[in-house]
C-alpha atoms as a PDB file:
ATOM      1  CA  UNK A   1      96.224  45.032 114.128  1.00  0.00           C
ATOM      2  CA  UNK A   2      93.096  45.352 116.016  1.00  0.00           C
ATOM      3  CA  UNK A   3      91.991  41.394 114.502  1.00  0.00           C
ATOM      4  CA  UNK A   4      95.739  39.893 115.208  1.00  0.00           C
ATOM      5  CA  UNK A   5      95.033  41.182 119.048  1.00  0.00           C
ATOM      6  CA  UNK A   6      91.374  39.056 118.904  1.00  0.00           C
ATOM      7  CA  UNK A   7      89.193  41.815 119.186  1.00  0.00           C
ATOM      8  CA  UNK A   8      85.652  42.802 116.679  1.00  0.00           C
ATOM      9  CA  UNK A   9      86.142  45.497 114.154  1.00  0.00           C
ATOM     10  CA  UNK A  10      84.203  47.238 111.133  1.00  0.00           C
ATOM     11  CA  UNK A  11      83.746  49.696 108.846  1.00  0.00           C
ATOM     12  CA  UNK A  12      81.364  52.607 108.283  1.00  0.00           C
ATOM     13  CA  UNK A  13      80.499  53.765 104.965  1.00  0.00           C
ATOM     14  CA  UNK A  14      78.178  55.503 102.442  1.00  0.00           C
ATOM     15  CA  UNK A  15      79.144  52.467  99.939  1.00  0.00           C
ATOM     16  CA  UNK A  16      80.246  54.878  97.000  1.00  0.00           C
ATOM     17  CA  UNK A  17      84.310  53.778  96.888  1.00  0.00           C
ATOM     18  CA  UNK A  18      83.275  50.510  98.278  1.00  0.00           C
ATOM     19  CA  UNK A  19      83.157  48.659  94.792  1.00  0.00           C
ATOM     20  CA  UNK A  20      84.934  44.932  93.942  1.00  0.00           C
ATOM     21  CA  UNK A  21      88.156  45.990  93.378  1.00  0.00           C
ATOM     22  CA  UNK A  22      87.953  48.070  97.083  1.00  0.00           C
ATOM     23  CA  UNK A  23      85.787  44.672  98.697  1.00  0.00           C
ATOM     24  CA  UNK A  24      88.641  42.365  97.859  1.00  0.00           C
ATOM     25  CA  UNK A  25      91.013  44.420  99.342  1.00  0.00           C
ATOM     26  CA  UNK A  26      89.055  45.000 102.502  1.00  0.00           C
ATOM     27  CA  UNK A  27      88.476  41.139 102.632  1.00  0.00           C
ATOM     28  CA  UNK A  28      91.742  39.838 102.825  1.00  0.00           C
ATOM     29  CA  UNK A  29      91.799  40.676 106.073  1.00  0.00           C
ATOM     30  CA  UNK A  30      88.058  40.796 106.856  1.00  0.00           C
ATOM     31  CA  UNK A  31      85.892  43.115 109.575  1.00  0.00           C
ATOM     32  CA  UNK A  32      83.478  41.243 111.197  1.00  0.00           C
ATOM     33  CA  UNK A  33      80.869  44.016 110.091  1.00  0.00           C
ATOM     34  CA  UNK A  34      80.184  46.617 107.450  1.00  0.00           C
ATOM     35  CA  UNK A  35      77.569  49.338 107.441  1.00  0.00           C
ATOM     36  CA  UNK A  36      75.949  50.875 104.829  1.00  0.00           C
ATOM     37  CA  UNK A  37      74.546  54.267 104.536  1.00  0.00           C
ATOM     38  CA  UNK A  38      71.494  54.251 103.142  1.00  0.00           C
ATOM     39  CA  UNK A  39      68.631  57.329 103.527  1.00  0.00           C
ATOM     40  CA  UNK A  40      65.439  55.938 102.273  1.00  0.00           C
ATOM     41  CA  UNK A  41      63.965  55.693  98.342  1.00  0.00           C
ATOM     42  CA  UNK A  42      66.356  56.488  95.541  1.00  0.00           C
ATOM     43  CA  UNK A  43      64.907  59.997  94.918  1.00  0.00           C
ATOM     44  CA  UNK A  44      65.086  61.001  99.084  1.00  0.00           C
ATOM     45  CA  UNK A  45      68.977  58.660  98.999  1.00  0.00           C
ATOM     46  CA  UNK A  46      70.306  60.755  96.588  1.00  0.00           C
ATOM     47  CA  UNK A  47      68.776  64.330  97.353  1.00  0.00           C
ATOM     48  CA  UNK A  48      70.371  63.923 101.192  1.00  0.00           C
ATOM     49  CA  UNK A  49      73.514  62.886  99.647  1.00  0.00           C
ATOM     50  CA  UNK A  50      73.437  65.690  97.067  1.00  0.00           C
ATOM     51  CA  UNK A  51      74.995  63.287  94.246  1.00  0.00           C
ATOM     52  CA  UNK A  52      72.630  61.750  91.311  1.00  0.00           C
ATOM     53  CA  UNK A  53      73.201  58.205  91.149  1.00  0.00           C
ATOM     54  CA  UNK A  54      74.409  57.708  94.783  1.00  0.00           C
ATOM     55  CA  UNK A  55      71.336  55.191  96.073  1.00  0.00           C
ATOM     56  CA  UNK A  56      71.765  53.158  92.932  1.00  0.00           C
ATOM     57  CA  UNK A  57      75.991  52.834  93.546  1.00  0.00           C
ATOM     58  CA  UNK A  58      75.517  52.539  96.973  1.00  0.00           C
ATOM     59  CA  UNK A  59      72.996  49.126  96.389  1.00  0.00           C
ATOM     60  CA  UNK A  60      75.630  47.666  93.513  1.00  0.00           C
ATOM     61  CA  UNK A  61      78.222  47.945  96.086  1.00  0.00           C
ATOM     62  CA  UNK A  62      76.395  46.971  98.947  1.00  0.00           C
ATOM     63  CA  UNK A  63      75.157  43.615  96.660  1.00  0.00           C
ATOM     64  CA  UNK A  64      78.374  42.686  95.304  1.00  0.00           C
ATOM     65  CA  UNK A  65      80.315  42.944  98.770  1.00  0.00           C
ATOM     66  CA  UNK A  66      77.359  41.132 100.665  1.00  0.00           C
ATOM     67  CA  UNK A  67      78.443  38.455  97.816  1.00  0.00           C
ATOM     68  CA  UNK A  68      82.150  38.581  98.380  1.00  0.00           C
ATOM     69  CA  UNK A  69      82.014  38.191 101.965  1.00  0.00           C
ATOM     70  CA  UNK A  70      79.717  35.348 101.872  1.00  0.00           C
ATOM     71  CA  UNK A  71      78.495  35.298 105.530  1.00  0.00           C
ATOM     72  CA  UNK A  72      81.883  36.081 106.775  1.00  0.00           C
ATOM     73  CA  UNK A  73      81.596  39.956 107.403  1.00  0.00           C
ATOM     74  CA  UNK A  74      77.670  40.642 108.589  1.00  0.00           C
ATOM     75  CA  UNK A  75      76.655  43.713 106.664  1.00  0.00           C
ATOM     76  CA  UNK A  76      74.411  45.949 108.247  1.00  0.00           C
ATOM     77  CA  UNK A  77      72.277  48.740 107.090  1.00  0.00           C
ATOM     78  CA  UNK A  78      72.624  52.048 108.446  1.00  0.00           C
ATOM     79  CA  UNK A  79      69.897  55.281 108.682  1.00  0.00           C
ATOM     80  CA  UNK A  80      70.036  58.345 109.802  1.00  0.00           C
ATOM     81  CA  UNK A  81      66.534  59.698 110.487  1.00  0.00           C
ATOM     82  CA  UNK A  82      65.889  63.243 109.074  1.00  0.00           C
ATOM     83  CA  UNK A  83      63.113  65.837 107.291  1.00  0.00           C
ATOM     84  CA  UNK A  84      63.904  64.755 104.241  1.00  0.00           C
ATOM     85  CA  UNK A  85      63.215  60.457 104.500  1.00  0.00           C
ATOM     86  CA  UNK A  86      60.969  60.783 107.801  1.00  0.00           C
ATOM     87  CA  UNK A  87      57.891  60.305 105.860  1.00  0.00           C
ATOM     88  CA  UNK A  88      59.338  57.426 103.880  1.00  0.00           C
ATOM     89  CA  UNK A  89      61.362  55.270 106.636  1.00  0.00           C
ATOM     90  CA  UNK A  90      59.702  51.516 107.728  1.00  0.00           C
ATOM     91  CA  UNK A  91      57.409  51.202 110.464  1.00  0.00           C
ATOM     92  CA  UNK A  92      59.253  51.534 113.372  1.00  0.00           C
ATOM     93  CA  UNK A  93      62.548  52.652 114.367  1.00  0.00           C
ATOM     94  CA  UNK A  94      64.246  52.462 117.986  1.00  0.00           C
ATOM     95  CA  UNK A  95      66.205  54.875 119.391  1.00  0.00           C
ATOM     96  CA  UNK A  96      68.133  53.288 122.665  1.00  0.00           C
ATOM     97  CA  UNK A  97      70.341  55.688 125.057  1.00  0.00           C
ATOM     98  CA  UNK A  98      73.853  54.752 125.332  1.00  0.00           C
ATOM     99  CA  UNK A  99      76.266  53.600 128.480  1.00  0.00           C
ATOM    100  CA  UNK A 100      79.592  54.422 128.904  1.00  0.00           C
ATOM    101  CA  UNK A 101      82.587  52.523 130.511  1.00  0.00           C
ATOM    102  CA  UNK A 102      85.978  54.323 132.619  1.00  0.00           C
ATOM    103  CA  UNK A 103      89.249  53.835 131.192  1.00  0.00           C
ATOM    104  CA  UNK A 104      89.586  51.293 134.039  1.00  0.00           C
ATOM    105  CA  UNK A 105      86.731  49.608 132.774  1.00  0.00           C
ATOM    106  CA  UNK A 106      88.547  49.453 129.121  1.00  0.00           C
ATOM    107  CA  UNK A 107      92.073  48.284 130.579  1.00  0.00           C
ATOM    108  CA  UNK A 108      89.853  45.505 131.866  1.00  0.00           C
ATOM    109  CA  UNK A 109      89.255  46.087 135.231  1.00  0.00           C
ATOM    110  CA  UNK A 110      85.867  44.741 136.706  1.00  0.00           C
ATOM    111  CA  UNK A 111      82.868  48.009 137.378  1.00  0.00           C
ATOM    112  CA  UNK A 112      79.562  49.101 136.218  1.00  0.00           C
ATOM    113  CA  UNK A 113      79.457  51.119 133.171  1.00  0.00           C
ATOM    114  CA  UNK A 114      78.788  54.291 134.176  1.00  0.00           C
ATOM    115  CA  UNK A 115      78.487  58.541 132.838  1.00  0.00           C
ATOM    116  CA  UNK A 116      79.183  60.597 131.572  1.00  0.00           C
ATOM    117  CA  UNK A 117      82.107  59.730 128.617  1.00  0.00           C
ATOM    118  CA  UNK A 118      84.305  62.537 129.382  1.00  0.00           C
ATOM    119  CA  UNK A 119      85.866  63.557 132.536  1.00  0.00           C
ATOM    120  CA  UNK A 120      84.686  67.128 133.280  1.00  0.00           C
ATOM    121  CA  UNK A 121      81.710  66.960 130.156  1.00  0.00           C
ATOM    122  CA  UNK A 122      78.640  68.052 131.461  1.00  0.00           C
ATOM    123  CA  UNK A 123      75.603  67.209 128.645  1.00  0.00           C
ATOM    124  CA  UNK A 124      72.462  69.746 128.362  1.00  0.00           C
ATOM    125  CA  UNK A 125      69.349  67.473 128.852  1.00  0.00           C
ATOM    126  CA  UNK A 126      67.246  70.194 127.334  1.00  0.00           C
ATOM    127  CA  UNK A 127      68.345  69.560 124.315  1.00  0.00           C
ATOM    128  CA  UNK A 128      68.733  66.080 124.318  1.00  0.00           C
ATOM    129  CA  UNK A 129      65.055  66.384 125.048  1.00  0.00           C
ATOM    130  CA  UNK A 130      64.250  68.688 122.855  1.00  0.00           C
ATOM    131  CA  UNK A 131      65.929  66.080 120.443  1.00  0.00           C
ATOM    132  CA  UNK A 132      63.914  63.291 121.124  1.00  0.00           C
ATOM    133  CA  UNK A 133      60.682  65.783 120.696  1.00  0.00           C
ATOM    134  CA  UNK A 134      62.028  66.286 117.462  1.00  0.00           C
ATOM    135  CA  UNK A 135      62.513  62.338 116.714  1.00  0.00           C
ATOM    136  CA  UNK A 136      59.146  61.664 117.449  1.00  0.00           C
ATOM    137  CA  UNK A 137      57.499  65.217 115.846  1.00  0.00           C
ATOM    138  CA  UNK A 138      59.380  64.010 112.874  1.00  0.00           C
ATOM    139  CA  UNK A 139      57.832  60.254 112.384  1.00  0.00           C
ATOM    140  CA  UNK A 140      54.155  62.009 112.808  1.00  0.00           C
ATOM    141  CA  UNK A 141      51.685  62.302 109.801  1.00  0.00           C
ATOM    142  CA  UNK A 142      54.435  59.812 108.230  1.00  0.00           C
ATOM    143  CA  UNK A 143      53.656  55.974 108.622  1.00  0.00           C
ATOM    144  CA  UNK A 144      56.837  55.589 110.933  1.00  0.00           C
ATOM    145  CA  UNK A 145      56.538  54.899 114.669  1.00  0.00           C
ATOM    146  CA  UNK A 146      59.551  56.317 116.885  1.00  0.00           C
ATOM    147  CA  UNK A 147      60.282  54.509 120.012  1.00  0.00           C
ATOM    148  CA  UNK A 148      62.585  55.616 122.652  1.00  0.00           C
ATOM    149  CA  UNK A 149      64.447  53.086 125.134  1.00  0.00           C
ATOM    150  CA  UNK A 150      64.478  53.670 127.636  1.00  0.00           C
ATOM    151  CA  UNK A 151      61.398  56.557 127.258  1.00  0.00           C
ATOM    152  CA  UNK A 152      62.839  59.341 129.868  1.00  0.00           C
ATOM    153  CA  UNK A 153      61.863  62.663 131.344  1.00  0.00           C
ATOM    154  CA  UNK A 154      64.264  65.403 130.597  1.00  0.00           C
ATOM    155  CA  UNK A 155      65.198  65.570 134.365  1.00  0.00           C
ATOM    156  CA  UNK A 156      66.037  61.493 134.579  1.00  0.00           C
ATOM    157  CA  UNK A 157      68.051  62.443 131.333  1.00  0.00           C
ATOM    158  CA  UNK A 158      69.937  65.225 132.923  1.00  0.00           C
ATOM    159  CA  UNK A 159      70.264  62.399 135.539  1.00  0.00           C
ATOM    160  CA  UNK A 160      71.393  59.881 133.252  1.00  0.00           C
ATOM    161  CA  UNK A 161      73.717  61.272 131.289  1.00  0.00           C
ATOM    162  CA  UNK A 162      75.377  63.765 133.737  1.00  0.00           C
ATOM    163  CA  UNK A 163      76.846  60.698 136.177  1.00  0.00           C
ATOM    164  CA  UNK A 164      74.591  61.311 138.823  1.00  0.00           C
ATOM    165  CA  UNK A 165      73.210  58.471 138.619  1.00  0.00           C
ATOM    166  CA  UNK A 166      73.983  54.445 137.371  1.00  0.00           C
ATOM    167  CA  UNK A 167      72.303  52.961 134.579  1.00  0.00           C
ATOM    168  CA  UNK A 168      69.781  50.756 135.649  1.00  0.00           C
ATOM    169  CA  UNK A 169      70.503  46.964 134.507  1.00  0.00           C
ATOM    170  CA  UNK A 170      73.860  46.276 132.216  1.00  0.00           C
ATOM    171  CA  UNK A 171      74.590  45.210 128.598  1.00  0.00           C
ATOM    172  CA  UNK A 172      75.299  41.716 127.836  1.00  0.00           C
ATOM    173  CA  UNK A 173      78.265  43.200 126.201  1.00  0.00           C
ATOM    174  CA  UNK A 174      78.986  45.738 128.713  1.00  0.00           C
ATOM    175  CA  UNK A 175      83.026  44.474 129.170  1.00  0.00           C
ATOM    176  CA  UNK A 176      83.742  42.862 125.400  1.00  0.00           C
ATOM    177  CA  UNK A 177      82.217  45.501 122.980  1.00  0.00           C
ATOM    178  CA  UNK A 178      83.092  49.322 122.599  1.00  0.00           C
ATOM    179  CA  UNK A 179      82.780  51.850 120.234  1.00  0.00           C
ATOM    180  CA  UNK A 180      85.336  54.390 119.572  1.00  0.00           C
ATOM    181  CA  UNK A 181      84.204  57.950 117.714  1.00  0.00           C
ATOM    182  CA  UNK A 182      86.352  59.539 115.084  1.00  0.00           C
ATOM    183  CA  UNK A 183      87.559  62.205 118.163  1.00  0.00           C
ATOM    184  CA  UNK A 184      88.762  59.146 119.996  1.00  0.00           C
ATOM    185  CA  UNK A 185      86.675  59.110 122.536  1.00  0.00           C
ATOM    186  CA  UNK A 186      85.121  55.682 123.217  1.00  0.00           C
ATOM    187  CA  UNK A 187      81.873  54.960 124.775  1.00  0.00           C
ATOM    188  CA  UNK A 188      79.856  51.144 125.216  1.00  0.00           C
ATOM    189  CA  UNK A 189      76.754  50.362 122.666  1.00  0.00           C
ATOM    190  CA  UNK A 190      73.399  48.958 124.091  1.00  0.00           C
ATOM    191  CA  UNK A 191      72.043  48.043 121.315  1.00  0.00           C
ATOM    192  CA  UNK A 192      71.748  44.668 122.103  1.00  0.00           C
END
């Protein structure tokens, strides 16, 4: 449904059900992207997933619908930075703050994105910042180099997030792209 009305969708996924049979099926009707979940070496992959095997499954699957979709569907790798694969991740990883749009914004009317996501949400900047001290405590002694974009003080965070302020500059997809969570809210990437 969301294709027949013209608009980008995809699929996020640890890979594990993901085999031919499960590709074809997807690919009849195919997303424009697929993400993979993958944590790091075999050994770190499959400790962090808790099941033996999983990093090797999770490759097979990833190879053969990479195959399948021959260019069609772009298939993206996915980590999520932790204890466990810190030490082992490439060289650098980038972090980027997010920007989120009003419902008017999403029933197309024109705006600047703007926060926070919900009405009435109010987000603690201490911990976001205490999260980011984390990020970056975490890539140390490891060979991994954290970045943060835009690299903010916990008070332009509180700032940032809270509404109080606009987001400086705008996304070149700031009015085609969003990205809608599991608890329906929805929120714009700047990943760009």
């Amino acid at each position: 449904l969301i294709k027949q009305k013209g608009h980008d969708c995809g699929l996020n996924t640890n890979g594990l059900l993901l085999d031919r049979h499960a590709a074809l099926r997807l690919l009849k009707n195919p997303p424009d992207y697929v993400i993979f979940s993958l944590h790091g070496t075999p050994s770190v992959h499959d400790k962090i997933t808790g099941l033996k095997g999983a990093f090797k499954k999770t490759v097979s699957n990833l190879k053969t619908f990479s195959a399948l979709a021959g260019g069609e569907t772009e298939v993206i790798v996915n980590c999520v930075i932790n204890r466990e694969n810190a030490g082992v991740l490439p060289d650098r990883v980038i972090f980027e703050h997010l920007q989120f749009l009003k419902k008017s914004e999403l029933a197309g009317g024109a705006g600047a994105p703007i926060t926070p996501v919900l009405e009435g949400y109010k987000l603690n900047a201490d911990l976001v910042s205490a999260g980011l001290g984390k990020i970056a405590a975490l890539a140390r002694g490891g060979k991994t180099r954290c970045d943060v974009r835009p690299l903010m003080t916990r008070e332009m965070i509180d700032l940032y997030y809270n509404g109080l302020i606009k987001p400086q500059g705008a996304c070149p997809h700031v009015l085609d792209s969003v990205n809608v969570g599991p608890d329906g809210t929805v929120r714009l990437c700047v990943l760009c």
